[in-house]
Protein backbone atom coordinates (compact mmCIF):
# COMPACT_ATOMS: atom_id res chain seq x y z
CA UNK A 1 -20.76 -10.74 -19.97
CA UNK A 2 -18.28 -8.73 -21.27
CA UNK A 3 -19.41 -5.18 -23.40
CA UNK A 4 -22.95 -5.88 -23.96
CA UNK A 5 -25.97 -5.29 -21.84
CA UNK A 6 -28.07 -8.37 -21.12
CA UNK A 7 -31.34 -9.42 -22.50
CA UNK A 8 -34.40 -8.45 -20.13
CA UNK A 9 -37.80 -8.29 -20.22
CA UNK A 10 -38.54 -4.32 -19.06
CA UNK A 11 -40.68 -3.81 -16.25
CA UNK A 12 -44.32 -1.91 -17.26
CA UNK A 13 -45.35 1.08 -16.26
CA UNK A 14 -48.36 -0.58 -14.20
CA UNK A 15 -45.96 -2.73 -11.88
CA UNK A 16 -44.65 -0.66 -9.16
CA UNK A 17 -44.95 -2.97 -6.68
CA UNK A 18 -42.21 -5.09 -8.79
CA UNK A 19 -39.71 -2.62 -7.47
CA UNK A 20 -39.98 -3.57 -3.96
CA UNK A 21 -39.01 -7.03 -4.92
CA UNK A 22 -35.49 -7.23 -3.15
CA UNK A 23 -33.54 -10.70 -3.32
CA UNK A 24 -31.90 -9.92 0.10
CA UNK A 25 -31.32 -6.93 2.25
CA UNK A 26 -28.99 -6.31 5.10
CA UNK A 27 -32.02 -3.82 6.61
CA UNK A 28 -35.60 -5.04 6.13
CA UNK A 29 -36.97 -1.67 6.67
CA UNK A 30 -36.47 -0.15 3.89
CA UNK A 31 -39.32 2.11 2.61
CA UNK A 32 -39.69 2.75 -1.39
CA UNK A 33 -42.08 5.61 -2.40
CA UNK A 34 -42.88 7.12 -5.73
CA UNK A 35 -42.08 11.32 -6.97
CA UNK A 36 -41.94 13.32 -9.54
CA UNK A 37 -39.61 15.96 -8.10
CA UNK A 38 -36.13 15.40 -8.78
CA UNK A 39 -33.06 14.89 -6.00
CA UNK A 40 -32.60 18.03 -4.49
CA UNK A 41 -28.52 17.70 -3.94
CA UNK A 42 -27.38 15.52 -6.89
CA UNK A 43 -28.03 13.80 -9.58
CA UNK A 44 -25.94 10.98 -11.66
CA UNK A 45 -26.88 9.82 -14.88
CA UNK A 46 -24.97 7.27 -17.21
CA UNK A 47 -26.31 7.00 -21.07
CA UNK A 48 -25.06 3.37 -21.28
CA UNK A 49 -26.12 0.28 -19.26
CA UNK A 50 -23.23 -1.45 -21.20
CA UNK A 51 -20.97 1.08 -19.18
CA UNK A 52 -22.94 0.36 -15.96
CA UNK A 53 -23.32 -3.44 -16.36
CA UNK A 54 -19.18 -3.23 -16.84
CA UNK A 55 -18.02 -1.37 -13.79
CA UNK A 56 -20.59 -3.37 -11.11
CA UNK A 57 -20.34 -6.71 -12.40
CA UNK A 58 -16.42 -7.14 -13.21
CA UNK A 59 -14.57 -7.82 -8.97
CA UNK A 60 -11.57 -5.86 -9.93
CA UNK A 61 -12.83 -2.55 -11.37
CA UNK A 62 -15.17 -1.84 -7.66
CA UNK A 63 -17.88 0.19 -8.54
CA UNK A 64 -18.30 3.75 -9.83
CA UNK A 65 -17.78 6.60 -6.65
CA UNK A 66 -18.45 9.99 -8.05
CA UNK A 67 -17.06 13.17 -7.72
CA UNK A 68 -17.11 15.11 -4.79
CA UNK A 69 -20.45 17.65 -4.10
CA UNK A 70 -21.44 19.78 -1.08
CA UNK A 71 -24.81 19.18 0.74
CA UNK A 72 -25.60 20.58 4.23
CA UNK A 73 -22.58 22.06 4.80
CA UNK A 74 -20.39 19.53 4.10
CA UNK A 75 -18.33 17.62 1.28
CA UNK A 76 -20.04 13.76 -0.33
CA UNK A 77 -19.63 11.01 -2.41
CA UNK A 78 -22.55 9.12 -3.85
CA UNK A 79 -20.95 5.56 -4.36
CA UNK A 80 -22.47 2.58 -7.12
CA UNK A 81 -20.71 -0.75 -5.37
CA UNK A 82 -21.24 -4.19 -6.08
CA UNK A 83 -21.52 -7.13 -3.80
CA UNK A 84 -20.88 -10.91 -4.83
CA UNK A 85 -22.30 -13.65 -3.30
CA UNK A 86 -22.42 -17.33 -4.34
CA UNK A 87 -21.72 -15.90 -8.48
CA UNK A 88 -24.60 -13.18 -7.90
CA UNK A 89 -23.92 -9.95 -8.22
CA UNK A 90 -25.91 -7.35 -6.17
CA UNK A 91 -26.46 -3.36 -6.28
CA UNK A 92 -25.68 -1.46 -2.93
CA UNK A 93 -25.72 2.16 -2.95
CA UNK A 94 -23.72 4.40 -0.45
CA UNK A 95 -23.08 8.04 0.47
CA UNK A 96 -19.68 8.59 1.48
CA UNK A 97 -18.05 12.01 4.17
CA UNK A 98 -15.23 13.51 2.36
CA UNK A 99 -14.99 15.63 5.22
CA UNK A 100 -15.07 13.48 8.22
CA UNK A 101 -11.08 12.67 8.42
CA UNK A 102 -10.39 16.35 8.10
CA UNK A 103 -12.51 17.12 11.41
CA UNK A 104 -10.93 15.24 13.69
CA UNK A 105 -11.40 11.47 15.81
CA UNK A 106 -13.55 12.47 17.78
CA UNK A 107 -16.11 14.18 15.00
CA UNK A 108 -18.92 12.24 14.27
CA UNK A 109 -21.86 13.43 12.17
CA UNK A 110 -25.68 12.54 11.86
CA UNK A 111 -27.41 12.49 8.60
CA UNK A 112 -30.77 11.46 7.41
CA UNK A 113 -30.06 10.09 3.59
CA UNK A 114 -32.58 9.60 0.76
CA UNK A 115 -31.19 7.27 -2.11
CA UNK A 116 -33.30 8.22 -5.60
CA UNK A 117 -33.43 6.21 -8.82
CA UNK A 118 -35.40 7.46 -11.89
CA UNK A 119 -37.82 5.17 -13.92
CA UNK A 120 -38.27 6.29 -17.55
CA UNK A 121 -41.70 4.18 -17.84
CA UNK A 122 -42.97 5.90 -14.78
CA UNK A 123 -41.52 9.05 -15.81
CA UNK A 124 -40.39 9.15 -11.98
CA UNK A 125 -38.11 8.62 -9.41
CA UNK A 126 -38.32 5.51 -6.75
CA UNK A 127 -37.32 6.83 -2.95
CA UNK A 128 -35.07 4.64 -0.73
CA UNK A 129 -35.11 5.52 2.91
CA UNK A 130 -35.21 3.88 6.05
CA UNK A 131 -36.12 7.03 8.52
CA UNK A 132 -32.91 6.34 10.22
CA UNK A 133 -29.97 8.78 11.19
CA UNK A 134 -26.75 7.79 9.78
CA UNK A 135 -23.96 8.14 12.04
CA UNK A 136 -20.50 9.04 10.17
CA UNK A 137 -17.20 9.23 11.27
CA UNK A 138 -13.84 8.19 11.44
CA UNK A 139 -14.38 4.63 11.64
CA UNK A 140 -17.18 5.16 9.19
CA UNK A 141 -16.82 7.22 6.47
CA UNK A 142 -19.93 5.55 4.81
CA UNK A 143 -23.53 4.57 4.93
CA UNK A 144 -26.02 3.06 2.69
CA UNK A 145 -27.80 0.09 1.69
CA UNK A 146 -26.75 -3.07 0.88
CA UNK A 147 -27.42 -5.61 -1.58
CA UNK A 148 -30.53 -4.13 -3.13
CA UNK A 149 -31.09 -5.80 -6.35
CA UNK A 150 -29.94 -8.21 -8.08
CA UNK A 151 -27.81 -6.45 -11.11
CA UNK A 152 -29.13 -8.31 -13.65
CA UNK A 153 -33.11 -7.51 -12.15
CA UNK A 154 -32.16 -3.73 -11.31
CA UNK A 155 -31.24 -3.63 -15.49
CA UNK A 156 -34.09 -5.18 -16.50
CA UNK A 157 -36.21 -2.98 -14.37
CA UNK A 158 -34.51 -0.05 -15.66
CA UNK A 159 -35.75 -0.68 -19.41
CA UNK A 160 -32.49 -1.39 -21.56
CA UNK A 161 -34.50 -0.14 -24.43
CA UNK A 162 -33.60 3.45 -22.79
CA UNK A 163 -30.51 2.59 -22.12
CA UNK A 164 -29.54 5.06 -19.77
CA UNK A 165 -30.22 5.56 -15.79
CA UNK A 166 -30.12 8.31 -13.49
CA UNK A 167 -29.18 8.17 -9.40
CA UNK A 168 -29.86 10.60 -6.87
CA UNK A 169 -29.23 11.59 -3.20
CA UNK A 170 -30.66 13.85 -0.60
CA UNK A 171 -28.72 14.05 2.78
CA UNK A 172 -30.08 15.92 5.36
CA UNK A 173 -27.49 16.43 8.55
CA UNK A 174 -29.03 16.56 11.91
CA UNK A 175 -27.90 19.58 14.17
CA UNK A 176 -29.04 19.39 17.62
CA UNK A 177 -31.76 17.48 17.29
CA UNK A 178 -33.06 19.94 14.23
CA UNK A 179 -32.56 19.03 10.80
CA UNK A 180 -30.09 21.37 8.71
CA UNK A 181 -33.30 22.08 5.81
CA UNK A 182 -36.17 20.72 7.02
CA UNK A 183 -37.25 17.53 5.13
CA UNK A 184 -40.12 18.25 2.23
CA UNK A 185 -38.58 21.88 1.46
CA UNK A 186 -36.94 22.31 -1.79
CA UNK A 187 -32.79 23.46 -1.16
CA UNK A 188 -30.32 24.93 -3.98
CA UNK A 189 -29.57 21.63 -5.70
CA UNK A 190 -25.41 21.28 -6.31
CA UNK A 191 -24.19 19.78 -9.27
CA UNK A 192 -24.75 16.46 -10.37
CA UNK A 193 -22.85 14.81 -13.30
CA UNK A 194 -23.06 12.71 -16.48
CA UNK A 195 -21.71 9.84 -18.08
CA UNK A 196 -21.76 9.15 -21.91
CA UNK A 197 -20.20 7.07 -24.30
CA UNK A 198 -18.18 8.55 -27.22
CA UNK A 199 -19.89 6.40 -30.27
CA UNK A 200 -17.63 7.41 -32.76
CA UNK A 201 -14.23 6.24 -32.98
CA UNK A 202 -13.31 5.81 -36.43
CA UNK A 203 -9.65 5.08 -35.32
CA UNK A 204 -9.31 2.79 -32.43
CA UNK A 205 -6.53 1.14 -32.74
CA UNK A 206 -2.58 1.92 -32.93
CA UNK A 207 0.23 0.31 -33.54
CA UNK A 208 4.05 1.68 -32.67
CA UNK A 209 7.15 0.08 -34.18
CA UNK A 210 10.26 0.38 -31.59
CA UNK A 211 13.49 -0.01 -33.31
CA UNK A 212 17.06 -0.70 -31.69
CA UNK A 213 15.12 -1.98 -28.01
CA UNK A 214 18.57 -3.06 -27.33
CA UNK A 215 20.45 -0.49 -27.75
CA UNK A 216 18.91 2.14 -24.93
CA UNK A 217 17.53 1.99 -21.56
CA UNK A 218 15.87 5.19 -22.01
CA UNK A 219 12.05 5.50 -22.14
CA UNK A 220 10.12 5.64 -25.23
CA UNK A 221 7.02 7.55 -26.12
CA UNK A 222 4.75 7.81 -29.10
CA UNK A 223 2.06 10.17 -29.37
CA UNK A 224 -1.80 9.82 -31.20
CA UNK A 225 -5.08 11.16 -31.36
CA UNK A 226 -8.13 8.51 -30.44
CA UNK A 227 -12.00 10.27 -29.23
CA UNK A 228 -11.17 13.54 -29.46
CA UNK A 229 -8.50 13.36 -26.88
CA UNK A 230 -4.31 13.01 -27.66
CA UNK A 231 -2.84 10.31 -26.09
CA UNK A 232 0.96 9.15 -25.09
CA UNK A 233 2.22 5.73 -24.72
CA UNK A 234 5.53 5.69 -22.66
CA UNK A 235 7.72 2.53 -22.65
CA UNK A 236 10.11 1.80 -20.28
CA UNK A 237 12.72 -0.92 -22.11
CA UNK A 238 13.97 -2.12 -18.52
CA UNK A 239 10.80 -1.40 -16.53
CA UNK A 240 10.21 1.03 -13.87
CA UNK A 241 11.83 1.35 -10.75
CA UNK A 242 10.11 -1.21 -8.62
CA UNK A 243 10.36 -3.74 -11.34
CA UNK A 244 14.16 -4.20 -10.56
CA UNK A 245 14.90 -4.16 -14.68
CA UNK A 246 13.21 -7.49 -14.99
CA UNK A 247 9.72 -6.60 -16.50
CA UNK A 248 9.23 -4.19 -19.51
CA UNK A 249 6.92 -1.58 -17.87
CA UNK A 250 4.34 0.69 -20.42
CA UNK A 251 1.84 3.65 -19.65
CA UNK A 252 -1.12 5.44 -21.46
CA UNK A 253 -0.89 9.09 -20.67
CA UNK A 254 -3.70 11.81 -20.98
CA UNK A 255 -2.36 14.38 -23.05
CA UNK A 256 -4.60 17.04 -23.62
CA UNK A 257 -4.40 19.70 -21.68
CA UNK A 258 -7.80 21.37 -22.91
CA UNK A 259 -9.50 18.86 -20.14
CA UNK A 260 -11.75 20.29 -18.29
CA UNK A 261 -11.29 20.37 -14.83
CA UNK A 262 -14.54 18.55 -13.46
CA UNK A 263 -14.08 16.09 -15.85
CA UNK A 264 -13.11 12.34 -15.70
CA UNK A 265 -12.54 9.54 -18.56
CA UNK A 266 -13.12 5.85 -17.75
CA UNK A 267 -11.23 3.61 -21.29
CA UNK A 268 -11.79 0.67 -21.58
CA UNK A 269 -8.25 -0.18 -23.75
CA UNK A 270 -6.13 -3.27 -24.41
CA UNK A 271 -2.86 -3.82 -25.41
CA UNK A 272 -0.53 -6.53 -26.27
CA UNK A 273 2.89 -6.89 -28.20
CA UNK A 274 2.45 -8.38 -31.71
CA UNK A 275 3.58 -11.56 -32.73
CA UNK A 276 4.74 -13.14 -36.41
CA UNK A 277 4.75 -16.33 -34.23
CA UNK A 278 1.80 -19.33 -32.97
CA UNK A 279 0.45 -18.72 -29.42
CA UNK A 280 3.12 -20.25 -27.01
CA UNK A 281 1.65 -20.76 -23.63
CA UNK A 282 4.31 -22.15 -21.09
CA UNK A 283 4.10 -25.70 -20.10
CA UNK A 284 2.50 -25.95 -16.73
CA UNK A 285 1.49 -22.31 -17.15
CA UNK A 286 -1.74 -22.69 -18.97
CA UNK A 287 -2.99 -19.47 -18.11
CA UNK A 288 0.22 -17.56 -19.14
CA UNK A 289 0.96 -16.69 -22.78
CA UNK A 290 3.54 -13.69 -23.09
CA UNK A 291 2.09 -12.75 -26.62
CA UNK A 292 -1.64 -12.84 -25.06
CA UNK A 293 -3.18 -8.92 -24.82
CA UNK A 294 -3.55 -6.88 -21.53
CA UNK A 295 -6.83 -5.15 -21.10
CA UNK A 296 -7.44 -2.47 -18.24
CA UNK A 297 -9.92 -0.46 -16.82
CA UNK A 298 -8.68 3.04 -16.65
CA UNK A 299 -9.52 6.48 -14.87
CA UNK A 300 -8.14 9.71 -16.04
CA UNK A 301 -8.56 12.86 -14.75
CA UNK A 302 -6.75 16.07 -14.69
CA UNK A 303 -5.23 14.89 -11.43
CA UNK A 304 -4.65 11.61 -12.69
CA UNK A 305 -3.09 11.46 -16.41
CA UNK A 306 -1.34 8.09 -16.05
CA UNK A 307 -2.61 4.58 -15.98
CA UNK A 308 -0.50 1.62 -17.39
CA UNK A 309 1.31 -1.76 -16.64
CA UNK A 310 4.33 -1.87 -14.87
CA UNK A 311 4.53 -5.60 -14.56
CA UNK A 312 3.55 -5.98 -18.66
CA UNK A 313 5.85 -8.64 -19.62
CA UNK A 314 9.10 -10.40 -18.05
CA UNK A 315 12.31 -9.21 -20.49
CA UNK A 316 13.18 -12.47 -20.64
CA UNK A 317 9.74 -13.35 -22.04
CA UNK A 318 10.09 -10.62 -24.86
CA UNK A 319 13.80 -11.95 -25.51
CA UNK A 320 13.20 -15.73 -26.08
CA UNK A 321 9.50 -15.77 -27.23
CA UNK A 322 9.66 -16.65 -31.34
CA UNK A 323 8.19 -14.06 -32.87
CA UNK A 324 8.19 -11.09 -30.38
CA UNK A 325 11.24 -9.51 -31.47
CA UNK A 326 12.53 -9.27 -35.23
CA UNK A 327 15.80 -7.52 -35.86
CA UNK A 328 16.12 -5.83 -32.21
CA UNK A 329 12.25 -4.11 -33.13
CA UNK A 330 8.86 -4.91 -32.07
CA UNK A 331 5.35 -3.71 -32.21
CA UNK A 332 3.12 -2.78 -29.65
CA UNK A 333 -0.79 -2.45 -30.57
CA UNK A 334 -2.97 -0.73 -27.97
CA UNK A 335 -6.78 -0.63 -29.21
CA UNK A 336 -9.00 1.35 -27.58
CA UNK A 337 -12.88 -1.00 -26.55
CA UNK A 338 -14.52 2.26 -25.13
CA UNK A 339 -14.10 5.89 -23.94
CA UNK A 340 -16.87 6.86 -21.41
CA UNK A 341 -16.94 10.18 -20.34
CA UNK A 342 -18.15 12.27 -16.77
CA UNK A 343 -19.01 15.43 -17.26
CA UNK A 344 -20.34 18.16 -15.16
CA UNK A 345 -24.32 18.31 -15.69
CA UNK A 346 -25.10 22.32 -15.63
């Protein structure tokens, strides 16, 4: 269900108890209570349910982890990760260390860990706890539940008509037998961040003409300007390195260097090598048509700029498929689905 939300009928206000409905659970004491108050350590909130549907219900994109925060004294990740079973996809939700391989093998660390999500009919948010310490370390760097909802349920529930959702954790690390803050007191909440969709690309789509592809092994670029943001495809005529000169290799780069540092883009972008000939699937090779598009599922960051294809196409597929190449020049069109972006929330 590719790029659209699917159709539900939103839970009401005066069903609660419809939230406690779980298909399966790896832990069947799990306790869900009702607040007002919101997550006292972070807080992640994604205006699209298109963008949330896409990154939990497709195997090889694996979930949404977000950025790093600090909570009693140590470094976290609150983690969105599907689970498949039998062509059903299920909602887990983890809390990651980020400290726990810096501290040593022998480390371990004890944590109480409230998981929040916020109801816009209710107008609050649902607790999920289990009263159990955590244990973290080495060996496991994460703890959670497991298989809470059904996707498709934990959307409807949500009310697509909103069409945006919020998450939450509280982790409270146990010290001695004492708790770090004391559990019902209020601490400095830390930073929580924001996902949005950029609803207004006018220009999507853009097409590069390489001339002479014969004539030079050197890469190519081509600069543009799509959401805001400038952009750099780089083309490498005899592939990368660990292509061995046999595939044509291409990259998207993150150009702007305005990018904020807390910041994170997730495109949604395909791209394919035009053709002036009919589709030409390989006999035997149903699946495989060297003038079909690539899509991907990118990250960018200001640590990570680069996301691409080194294995795009075999050169011998670009040299003897009709229609590829016309005069030693072809055209490569990269189109650009969707641009979410995580920001900081102040």
């Amino acid at each position: 269900m590719a790029n659209q939300t699917p159709k539900s009928n939103p839970a009401t206000a005066n069903e609660p108890a419809k939230v406690a409905e779980r298909e399966e659970t790896k832990d069947d004491e799990i306790e869900l209570t009702w607040r007002e108050e919101e997550p006292a350590h972070y807080i992640l909130e994604i205006q699209s349910l298109t963008f949330l549907w896409e990154i939990l219900s497709r195997p090889q994109v694996r979930g949404y982890e977000s950025s790093a925060f600090e909570a009693s004294d140590h470094k976290w990740s609150l983690i969105l990760n599907p689970e498949f079973e039998k062509g059903d996809v299920y909602l887990s939700l983890y809390l990651r260390n980020m400290d726990i391989q810096h501290l040593g093998s022998n480390r371990k660390i004890d944590a109480l860990i409230n998981f929040f999500v916020y109801h816009h009919g209710m107008n609050r948010y649902i607790t999920i706890q289990d009263g159990k310490v955590k244990r973290f370390s080495a060996e496991k760097e994460k703890s959670g539940f497991s298989r809470l909802m059904l996707l498709s349920k934990f959307i409807d529930w949500l009310n697509p008509q909103e069409n945006t959702c919020k998450f939450g954790v509280e982790v409270f690390v146990v010290k001695a037998g004492s708790l770090n803050h004391e559990v019902g007191q209020n601490p400095e909440k830390e930073k929580g961040e924001c996902c949005s969709i950029l609803d207004h690309l006018e220009k999507n789509r853009v097409t590069w003409l390489i001339h002479n592809f014969s004539n030079s092994s050197e890469p190519r670029s081509f600069k543009f300007n799509i959401g805001d943001y400038v952009w750099e495809l780089q083309l490498y005529p005899i592939g990368v390195p660990e292509v061995k000169r046999k595939y044509l290799s291409i990259y998207l780069h993150l150009q702007d260097s305005e990018f904020e540092s807390g910041d994170k883009l997730h495109v949604q972008w395909r791209l394919q090598i035009k053709s002036n000939g009919p589709s030409n699937p390989r006999k035997g090779e149903s699946e495989y048509d060297p003038t079909k598009p690539r899509t991907g599922d990118a990250w960018f960051s200001r640590s990570q700029r680069c996301w691409g294809f080194p294995y795009f196409m075999k050169l011998a597929d670009l040299k003897q498929t009709p229609g590829l190449i016309d005069n030693d020049a072809f055209t490569v069109e990269a189109e650009f689905n969707f641009i979410y972006v995580i920001q900081d929330l102040a």
